[in-house]
N, C-alpha and C. Protein backbone atom coordinates (compact mmCIF):
# COMPACT_ATOMS: atom_id res chain seq x y z
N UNK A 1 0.86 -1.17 0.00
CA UNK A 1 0.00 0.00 0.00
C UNK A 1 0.90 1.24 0.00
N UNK A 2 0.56 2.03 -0.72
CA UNK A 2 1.34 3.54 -1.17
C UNK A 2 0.71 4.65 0.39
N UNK A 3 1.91 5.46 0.11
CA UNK A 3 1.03 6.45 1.26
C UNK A 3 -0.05 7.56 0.71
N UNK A 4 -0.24 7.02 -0.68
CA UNK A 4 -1.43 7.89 -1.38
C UNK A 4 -2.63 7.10 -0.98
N UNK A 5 -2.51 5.80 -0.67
CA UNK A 5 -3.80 5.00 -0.67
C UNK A 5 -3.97 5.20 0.98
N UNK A 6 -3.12 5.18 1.83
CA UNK A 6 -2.88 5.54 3.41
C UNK A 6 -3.65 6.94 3.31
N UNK A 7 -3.60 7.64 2.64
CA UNK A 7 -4.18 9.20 2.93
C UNK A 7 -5.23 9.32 2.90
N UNK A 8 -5.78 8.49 1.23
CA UNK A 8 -6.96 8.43 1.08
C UNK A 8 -7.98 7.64 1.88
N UNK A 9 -7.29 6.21 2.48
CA UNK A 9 -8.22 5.55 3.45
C UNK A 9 -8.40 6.83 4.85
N UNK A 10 -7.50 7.33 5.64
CA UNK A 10 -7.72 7.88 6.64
C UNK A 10 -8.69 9.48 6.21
N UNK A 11 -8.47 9.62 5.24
CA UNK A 11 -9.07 11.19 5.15
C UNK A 11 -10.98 10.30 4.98
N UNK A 12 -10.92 9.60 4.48
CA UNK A 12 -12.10 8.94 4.22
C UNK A 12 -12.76 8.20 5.47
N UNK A 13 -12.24 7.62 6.69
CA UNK A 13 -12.33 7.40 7.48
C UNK A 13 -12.73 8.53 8.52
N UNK A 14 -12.17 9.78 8.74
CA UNK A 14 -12.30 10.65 9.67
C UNK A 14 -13.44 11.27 9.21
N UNK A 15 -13.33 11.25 7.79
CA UNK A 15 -14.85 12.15 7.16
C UNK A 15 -16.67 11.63 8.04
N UNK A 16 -16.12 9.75 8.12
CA UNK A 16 -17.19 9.40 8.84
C UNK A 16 -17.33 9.62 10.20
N UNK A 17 -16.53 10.42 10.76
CA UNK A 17 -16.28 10.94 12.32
C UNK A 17 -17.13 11.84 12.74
N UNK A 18 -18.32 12.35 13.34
CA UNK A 18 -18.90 13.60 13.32
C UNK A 18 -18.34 14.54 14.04
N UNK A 19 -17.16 14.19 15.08
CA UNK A 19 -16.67 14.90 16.03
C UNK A 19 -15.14 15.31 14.81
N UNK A 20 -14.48 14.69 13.93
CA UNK A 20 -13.78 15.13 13.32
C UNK A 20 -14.01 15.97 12.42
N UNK A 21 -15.10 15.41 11.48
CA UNK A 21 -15.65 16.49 10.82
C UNK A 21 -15.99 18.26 11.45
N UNK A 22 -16.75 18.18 12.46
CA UNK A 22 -16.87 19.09 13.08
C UNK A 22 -15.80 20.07 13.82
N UNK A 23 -14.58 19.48 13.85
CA UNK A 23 -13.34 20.22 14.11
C UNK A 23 -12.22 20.47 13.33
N UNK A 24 -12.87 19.73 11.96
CA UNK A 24 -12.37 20.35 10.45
C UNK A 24 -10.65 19.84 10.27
N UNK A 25 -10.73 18.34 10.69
CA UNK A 25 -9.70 17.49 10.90
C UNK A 25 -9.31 17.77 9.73
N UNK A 26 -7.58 17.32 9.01
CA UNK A 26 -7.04 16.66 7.59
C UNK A 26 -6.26 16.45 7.62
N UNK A 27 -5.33 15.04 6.43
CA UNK A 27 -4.55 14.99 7.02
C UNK A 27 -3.68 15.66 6.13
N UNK A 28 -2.59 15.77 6.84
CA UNK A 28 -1.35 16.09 6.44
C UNK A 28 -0.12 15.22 5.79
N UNK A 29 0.13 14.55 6.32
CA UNK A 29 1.12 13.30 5.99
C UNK A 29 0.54 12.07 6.38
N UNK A 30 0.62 11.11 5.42
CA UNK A 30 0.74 9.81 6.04
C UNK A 30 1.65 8.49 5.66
N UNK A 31 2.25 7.88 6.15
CA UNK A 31 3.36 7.14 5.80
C UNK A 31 2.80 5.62 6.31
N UNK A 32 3.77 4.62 6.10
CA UNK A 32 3.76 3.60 6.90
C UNK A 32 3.87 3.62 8.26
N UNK A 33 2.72 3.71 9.07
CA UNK A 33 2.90 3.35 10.56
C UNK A 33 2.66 4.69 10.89
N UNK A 34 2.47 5.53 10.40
CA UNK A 34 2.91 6.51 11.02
C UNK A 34 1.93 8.13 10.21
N UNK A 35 1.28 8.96 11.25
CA UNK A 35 0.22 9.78 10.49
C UNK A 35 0.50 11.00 11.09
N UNK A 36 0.27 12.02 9.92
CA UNK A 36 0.17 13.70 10.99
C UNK A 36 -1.99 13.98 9.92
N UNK A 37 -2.11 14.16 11.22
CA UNK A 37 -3.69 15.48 11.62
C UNK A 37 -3.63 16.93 11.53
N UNK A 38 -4.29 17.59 10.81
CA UNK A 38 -4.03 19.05 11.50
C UNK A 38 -5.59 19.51 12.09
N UNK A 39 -5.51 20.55 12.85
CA UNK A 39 -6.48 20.90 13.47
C UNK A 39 -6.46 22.07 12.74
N UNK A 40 -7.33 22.75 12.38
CA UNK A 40 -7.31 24.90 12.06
C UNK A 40 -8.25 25.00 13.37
N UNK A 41 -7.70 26.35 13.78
CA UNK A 41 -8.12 27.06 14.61
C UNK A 41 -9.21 27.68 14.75
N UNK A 42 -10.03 27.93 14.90
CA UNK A 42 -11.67 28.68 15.15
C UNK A 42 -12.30 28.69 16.72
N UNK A 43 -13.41 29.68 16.32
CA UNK A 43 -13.41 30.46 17.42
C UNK A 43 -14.66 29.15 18.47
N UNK A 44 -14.70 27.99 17.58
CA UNK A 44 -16.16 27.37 17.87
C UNK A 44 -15.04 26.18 18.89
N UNK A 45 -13.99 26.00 19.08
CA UNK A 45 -12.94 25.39 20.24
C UNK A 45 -11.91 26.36 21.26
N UNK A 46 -12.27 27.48 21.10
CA UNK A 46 -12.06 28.23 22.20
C UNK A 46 -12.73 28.12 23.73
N UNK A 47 -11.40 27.71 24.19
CA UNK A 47 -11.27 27.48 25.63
C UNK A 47 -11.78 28.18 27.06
N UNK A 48 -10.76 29.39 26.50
CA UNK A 48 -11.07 30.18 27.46
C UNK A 48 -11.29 31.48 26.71
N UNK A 49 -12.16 32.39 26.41
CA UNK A 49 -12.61 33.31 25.70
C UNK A 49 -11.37 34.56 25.51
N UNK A 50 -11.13 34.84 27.30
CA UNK A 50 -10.39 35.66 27.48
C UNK A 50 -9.19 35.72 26.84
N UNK A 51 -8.02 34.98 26.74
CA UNK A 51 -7.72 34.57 25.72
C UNK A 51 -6.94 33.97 24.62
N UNK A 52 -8.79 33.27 24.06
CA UNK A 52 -8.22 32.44 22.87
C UNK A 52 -7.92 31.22 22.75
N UNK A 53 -7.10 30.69 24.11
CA UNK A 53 -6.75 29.39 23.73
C UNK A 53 -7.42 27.88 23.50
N UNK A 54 -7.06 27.14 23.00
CA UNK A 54 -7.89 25.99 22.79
C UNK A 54 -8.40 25.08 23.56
N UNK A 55 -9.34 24.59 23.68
CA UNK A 55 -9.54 24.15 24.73
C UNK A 55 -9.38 22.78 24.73
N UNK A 56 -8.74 22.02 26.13
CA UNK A 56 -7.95 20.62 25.86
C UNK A 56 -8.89 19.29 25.63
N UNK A 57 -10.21 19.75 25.90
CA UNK A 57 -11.06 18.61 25.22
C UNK A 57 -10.76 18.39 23.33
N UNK A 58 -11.07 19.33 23.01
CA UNK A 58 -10.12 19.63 21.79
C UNK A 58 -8.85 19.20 21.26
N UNK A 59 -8.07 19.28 21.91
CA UNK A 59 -6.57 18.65 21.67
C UNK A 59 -6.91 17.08 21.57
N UNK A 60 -7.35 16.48 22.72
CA UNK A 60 -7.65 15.61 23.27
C UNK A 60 -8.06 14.93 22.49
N UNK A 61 -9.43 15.49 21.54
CA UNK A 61 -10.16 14.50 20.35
C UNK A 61 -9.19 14.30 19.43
N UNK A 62 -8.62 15.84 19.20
CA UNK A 62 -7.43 15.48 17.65
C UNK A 62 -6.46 14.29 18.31
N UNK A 63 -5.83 14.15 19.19
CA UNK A 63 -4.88 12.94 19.41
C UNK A 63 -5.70 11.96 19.17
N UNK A 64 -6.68 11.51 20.05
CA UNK A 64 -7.27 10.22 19.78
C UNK A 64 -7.52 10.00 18.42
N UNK A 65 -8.31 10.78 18.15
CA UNK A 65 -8.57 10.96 16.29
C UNK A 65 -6.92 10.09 15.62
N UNK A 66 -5.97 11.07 15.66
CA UNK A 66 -4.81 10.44 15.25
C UNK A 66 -4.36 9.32 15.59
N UNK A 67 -5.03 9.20 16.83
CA UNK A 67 -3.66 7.76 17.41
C UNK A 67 -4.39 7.12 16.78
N UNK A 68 -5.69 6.26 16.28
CA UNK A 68 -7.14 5.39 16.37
C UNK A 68 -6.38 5.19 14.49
N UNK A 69 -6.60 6.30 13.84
CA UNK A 69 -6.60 6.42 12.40
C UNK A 69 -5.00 6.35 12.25
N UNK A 70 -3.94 6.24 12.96
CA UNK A 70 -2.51 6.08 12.49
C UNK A 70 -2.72 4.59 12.14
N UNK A 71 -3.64 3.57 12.74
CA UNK A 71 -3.40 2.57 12.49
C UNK A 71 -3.90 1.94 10.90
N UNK A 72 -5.01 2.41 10.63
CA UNK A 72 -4.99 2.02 9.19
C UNK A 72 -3.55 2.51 8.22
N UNK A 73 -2.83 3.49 8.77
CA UNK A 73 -1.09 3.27 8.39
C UNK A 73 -0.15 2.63 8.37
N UNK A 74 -1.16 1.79 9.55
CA UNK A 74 0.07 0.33 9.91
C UNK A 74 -0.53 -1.05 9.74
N UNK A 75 -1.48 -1.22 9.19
CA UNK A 75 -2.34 -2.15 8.63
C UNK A 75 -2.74 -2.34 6.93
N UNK A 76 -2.80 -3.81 6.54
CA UNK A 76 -3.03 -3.35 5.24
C UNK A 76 -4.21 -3.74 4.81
N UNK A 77 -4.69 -4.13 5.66
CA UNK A 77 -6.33 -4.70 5.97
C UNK A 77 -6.95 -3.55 6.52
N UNK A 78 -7.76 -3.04 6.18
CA UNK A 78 -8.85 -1.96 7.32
C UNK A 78 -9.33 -3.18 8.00
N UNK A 79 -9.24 -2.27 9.24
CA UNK A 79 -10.62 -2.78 10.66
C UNK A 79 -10.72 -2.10 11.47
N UNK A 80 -11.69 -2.03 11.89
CA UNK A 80 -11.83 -1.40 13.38
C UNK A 80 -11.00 -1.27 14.75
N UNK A 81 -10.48 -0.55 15.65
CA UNK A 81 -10.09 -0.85 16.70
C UNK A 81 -10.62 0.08 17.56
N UNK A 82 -10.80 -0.36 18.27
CA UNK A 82 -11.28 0.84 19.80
C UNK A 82 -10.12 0.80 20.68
N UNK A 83 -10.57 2.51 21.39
CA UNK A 83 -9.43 2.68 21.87
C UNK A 83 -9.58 1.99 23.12
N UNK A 84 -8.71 1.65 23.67
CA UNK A 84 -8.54 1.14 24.97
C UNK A 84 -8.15 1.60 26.31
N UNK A 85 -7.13 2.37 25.91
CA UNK A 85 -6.88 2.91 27.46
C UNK A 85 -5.99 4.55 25.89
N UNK A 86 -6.04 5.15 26.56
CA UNK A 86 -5.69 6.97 25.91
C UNK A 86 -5.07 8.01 27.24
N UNK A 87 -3.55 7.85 27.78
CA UNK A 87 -3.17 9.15 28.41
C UNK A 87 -2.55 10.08 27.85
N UNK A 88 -2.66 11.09 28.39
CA UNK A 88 -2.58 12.29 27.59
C UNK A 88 -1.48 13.41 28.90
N UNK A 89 -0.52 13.72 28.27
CA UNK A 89 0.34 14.84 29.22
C UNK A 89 0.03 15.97 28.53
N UNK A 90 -0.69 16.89 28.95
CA UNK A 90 -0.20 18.16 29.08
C UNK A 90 0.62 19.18 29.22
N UNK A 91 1.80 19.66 28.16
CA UNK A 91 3.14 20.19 28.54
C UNK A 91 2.84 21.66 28.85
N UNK A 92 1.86 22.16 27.59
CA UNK A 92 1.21 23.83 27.68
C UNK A 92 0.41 24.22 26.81
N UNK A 93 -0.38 24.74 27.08
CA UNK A 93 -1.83 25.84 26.10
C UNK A 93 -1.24 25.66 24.67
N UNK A 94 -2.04 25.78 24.13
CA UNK A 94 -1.79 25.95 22.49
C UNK A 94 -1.75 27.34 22.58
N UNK A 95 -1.22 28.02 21.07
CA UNK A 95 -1.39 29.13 20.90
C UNK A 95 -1.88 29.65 20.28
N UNK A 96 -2.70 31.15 20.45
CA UNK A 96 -4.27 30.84 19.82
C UNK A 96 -3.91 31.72 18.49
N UNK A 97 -4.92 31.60 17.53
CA UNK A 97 -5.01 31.34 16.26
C UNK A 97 -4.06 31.03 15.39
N UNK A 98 -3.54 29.65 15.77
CA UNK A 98 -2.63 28.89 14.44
C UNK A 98 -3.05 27.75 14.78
N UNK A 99 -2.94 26.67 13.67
CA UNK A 99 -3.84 25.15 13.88
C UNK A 99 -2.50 24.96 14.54
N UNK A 100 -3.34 23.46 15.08
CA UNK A 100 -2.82 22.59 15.98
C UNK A 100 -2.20 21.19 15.01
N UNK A 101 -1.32 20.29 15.19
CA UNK A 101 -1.30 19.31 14.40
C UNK A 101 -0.75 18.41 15.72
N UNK A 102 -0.93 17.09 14.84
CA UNK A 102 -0.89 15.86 15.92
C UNK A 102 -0.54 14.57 15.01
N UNK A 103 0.74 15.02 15.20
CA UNK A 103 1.85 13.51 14.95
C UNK A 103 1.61 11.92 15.75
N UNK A 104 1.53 10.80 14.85
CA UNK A 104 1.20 9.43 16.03
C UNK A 104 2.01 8.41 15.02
N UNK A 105 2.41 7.21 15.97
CA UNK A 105 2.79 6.03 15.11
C UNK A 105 2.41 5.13 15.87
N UNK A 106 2.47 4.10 15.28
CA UNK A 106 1.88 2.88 15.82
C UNK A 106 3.55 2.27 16.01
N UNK A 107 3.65 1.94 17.43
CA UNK A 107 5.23 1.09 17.77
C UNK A 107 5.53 -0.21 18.19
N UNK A 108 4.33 -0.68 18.10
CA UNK A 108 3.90 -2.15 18.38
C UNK A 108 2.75 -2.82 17.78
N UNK A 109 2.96 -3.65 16.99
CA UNK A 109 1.36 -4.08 16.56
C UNK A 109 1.50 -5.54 16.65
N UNK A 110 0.62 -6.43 17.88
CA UNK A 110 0.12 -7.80 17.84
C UNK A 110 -0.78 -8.15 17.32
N UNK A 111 -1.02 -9.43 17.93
CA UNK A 111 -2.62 -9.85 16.97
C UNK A 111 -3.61 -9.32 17.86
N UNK A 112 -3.62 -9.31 18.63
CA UNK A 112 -4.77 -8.19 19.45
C UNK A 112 -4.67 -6.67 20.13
N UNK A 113 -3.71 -6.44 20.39
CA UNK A 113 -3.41 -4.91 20.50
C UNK A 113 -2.66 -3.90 19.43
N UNK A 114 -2.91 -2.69 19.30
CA UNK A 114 -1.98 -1.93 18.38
C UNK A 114 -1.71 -0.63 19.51
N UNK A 115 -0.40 -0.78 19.57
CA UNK A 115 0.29 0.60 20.80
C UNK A 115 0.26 1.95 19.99
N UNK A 116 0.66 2.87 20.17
CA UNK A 116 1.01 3.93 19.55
C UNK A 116 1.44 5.22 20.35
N UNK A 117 1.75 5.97 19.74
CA UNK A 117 1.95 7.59 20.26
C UNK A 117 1.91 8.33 19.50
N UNK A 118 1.67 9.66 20.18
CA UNK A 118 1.38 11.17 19.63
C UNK A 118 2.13 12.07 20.51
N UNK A 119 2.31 12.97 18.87
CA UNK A 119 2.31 14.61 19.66
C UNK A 119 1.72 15.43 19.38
N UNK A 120 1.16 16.68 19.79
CA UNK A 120 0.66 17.81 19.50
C UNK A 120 1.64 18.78 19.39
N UNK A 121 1.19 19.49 18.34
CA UNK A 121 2.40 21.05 18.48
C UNK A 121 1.73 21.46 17.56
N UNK A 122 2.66 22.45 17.44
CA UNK A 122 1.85 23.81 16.14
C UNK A 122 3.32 24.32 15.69
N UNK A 123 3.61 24.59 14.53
CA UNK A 123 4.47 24.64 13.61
C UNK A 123 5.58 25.51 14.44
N UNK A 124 6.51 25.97 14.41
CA UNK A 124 7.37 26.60 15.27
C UNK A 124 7.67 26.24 16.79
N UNK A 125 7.01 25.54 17.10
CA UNK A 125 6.39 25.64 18.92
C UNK A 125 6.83 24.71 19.85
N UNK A 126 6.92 24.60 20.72
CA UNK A 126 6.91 23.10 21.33
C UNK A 126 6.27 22.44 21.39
N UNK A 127 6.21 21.29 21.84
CA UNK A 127 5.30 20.16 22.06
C UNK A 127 3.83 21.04 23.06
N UNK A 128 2.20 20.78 22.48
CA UNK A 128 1.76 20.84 23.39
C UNK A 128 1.28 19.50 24.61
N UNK A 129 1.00 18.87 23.91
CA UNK A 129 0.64 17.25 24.70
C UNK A 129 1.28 16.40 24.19
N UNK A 130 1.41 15.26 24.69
CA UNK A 130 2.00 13.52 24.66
C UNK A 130 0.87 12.78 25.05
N UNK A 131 0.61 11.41 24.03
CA UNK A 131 -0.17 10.54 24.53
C UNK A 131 0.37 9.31 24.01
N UNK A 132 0.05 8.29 24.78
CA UNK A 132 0.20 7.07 24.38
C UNK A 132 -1.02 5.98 24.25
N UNK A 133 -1.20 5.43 23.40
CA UNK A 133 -2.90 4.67 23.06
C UNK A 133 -2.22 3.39 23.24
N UNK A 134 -3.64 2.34 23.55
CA UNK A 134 -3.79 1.44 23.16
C UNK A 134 -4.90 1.18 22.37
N UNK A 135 -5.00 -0.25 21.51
CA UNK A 135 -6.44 0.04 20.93
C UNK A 135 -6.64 -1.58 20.56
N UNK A 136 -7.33 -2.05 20.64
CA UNK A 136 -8.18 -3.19 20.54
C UNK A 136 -8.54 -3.98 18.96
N UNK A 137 -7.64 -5.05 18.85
CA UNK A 137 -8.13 -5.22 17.39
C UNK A 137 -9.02 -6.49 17.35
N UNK A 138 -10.14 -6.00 16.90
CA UNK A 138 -10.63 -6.98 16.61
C UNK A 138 -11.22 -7.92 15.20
N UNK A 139 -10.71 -7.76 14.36
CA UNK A 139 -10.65 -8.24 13.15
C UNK A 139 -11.44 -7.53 12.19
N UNK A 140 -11.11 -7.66 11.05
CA UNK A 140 -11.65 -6.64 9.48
C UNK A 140 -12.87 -7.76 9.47
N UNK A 141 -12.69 -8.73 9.59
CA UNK A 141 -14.27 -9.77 9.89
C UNK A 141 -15.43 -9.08 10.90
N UNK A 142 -14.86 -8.55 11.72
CA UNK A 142 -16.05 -7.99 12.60
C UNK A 142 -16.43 -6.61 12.04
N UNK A 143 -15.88 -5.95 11.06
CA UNK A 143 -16.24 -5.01 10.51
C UNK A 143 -17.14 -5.16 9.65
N UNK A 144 -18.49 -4.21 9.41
CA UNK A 144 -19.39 -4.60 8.42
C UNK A 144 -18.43 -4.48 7.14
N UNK A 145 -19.07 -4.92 6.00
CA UNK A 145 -18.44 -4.89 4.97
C UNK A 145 -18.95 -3.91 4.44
N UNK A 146 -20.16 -2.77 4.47
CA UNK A 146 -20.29 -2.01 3.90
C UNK A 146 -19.25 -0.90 3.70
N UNK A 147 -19.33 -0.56 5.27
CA UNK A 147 -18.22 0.14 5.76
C UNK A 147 -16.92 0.12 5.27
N UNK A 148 -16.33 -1.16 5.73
CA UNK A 148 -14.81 -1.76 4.59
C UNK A 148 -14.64 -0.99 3.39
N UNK A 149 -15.59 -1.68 2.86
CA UNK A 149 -15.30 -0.77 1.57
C UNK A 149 -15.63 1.06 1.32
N UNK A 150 -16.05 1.36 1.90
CA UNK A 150 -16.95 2.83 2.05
C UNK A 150 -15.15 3.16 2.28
N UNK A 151 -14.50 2.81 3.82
CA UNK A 151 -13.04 3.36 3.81
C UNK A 151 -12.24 3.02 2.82
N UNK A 152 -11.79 1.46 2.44
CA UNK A 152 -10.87 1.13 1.33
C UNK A 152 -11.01 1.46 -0.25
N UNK A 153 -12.07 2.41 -0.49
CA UNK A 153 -12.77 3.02 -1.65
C UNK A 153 -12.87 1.66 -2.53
N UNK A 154 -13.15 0.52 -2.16
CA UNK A 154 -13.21 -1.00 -2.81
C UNK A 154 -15.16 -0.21 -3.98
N UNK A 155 -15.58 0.47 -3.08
CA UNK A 155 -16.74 0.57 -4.40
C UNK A 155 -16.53 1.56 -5.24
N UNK A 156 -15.01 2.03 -5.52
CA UNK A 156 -15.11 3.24 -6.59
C UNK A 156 -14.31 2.43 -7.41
């Protein structure tokens, strides 16, 4: 699998997200194993009014978002995984109006778990958060097949 077909499965995947959609996810890079998210900035994830900054429920979705969807990067089968356990460090505030992006790879993959990590930052900046996922695989069989194909564009 090319990382053109990696882009296209995950951008197609998050599209079915209503919480991604709604925070106007895309991706940026995607490689083997390994994915960047960006977030843009707006005034509809503002934190604290006063000001500006983002608010970490926010951050929070874009990592998971990333860590969950790095794995169709590291898979050549789509399937489902849920997340399993998701911590998240907090280093500092984002800074307000420039998107956010959120780097993840998958650094372990068994037959039933897929590990991973993330970062958050914003272009120039430091790190804002660290997380580390786990996520639950439970087979491209337990996935409807409509779906399957809806992500692997198998009906175009």
């Amino acid at each position: 699998m090319n990382d053109q077909i990696r882009r296209d499965r995950v951008t197609r995947f998050i599209d079915t997200l209503n919480q991604a959609r709604e925070l106007g996810l895309s991706v940026t890079e995607a490689g083997k194993g390994c994915l960047t998210l960006c977030m843009p900035y707006s005034d509809r994830i503002i934190g604290n009014p006063e000001t500006g900054v983002i608010h970490g429920g926010a951050i929070t979705t874009l990592m998971d978002t990333t860590s969950g969807s790095v794995i169709l990067c590291a898979l050549d089968d789509f399937e489902l995984c849920p997340t399993l356990d998701l911590r998240v460090d907090y280093m500092r505030p984002a800074e307000p109006n420039k998107p956010v992006y959120a780097r993840a790879e998958t650094y372990k993959v068994t037959r039933n778990i897929i590990f991973t990590r993330c970062e958050a930052f914003q272009e120039g900046g430091e790190t804002i958060a660290n997380c580390v996922g786990t996520f639950m695989r439970i087979g491209k069989d337990a996935t409807p097949k409509h779906y399957r194909d809806l992500i692997t564009g198998a009906g175009e």
